[in-house]
Protein backbone atom coordinates (compact mmCIF):
# COMPACT_ATOMS: atom_id res chain seq x y z
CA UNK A 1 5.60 27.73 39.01
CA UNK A 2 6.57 27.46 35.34
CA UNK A 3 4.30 27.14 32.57
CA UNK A 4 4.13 25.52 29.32
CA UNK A 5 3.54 28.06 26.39
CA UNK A 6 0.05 26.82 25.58
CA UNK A 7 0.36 26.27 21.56
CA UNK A 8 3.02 23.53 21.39
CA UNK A 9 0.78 21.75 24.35
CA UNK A 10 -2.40 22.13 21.59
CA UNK A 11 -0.24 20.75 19.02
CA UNK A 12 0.48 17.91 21.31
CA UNK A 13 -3.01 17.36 22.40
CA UNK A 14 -4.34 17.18 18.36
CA UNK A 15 -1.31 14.61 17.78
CA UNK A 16 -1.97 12.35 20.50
CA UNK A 17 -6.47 12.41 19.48
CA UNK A 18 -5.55 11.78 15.94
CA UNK A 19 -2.99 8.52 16.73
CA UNK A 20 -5.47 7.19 19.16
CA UNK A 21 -8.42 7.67 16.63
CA UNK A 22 -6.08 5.46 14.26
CA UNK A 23 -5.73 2.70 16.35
CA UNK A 24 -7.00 -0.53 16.54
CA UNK A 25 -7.45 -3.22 19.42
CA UNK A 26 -6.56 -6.49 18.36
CA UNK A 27 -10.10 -7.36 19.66
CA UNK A 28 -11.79 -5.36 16.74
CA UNK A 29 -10.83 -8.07 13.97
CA UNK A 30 -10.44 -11.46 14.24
CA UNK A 31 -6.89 -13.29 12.59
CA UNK A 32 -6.88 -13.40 8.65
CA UNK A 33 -6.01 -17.05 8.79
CA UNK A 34 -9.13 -17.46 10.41
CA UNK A 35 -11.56 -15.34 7.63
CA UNK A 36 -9.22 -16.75 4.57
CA UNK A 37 -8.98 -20.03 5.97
CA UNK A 38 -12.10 -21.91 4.10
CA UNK A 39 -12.31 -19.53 1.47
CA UNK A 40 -9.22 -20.50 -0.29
CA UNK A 41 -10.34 -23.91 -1.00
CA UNK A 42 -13.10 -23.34 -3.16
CA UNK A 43 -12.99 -25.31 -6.07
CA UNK A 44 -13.92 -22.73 -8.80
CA UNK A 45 -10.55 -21.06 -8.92
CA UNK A 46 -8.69 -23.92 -9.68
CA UNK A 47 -9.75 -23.28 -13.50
CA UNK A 48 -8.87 -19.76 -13.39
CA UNK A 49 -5.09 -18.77 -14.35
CA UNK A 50 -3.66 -15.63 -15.64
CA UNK A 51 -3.45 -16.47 -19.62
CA UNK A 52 0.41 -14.95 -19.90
CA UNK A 53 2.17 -17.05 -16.66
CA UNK A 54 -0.57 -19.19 -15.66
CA UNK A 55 -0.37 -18.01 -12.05
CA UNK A 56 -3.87 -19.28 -10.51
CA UNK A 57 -5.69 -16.47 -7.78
CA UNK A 58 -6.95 -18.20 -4.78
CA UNK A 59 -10.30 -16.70 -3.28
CA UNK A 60 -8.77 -14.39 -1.11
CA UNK A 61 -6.73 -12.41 -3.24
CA UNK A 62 -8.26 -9.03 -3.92
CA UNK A 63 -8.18 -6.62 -6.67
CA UNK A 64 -8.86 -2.69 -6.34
CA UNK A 65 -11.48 -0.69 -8.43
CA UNK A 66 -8.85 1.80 -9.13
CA UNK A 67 -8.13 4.63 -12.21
CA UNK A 68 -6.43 2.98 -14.93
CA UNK A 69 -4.67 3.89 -18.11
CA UNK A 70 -3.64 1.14 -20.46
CA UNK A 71 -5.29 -1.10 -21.15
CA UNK A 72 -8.90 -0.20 -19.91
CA UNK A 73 -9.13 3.73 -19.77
CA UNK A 74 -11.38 3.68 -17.13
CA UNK A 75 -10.58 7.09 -14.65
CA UNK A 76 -13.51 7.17 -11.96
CA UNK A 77 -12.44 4.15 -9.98
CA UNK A 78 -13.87 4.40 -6.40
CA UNK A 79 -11.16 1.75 -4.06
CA UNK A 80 -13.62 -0.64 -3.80
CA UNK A 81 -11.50 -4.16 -3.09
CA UNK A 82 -13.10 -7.14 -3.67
CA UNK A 83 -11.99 -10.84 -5.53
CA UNK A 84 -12.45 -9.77 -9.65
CA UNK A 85 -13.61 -13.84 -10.21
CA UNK A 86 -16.49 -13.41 -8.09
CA UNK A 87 -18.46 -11.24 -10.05
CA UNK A 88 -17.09 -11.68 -12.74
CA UNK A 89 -14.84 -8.94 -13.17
CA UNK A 90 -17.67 -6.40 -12.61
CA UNK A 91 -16.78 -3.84 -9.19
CA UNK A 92 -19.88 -4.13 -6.88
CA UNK A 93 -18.81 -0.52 -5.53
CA UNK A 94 -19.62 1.31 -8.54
CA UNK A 95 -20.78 -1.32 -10.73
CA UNK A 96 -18.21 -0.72 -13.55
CA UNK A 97 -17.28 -4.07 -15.21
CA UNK A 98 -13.74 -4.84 -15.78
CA UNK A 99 -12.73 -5.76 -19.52
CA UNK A 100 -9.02 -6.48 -18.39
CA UNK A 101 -7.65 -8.00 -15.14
CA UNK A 102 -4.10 -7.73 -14.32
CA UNK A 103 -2.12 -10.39 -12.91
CA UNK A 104 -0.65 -9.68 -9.06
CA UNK A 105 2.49 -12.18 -10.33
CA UNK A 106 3.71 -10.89 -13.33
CA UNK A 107 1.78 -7.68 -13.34
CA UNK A 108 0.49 -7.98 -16.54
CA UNK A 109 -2.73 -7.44 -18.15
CA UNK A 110 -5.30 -9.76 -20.18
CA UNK A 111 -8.40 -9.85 -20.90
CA UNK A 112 -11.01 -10.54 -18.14
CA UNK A 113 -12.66 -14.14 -20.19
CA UNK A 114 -9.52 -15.07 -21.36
CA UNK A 115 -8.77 -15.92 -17.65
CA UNK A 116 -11.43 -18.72 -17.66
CA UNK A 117 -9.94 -22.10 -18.87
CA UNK A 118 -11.51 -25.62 -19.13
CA UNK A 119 -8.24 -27.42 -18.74
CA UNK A 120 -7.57 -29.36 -16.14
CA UNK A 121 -5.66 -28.60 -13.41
């Protein structure tokens, strides 16, 4: 009977615990059309717009509490994602509030309030 040398079989083992502790069942989280679906339709971001291409962010659209050089010089961000126009640009992971918001269609950044317009759509 031959036998397997017994650290490439441990290696194995450790790879095939740490894919399966990765996956996910399609059971665990319902369909993102489903959670998006009456979010997107609220009314209040229809007089929001990014003040250099007017690109308007729909409710689901999420930006990250991340370190950041220029413009804000903030360098403790903690990954929190969340939608900056709900709060008000302020990260409910770690509280810190956002002076400048970039925009996720021409990448670039404005001031948080100048977002906010009273123009019509």
């Amino acid at each position: 009977m031959t036998h397997l040398p017994r650290k490439p079989l441990r290696k194995l083992s450790w790879l095939v615990a740490f894919f399966v502790l990765f996956q996910k069942t399609p059971e665990s989280e319902p369909p993102a059309e489903i959670l998006l679906q009456d979010k997107d339709d609220d009314p209040t971001f229809s007089r929001i717009r990014c003040p250099l291409c007017k690109w308007q962010p729909r409710a689901s659209d999420l930006w990250q509490c991340n370190d950041c050089g220029h413009p804000e010089y903030f360098f403790t961000g903690c990954g929190t994602c969340w939608n900056t126009f709900e709060t008000h640009g302020q990260c409910p992971g770690c509280g810190h509030q956002w002076q400048w918001t970039a925009c996720m269609y021409c990448d670039g950044w404005s001031l948080h309030e100048d977002w906010y317009t009273n123009e019509p759509d």
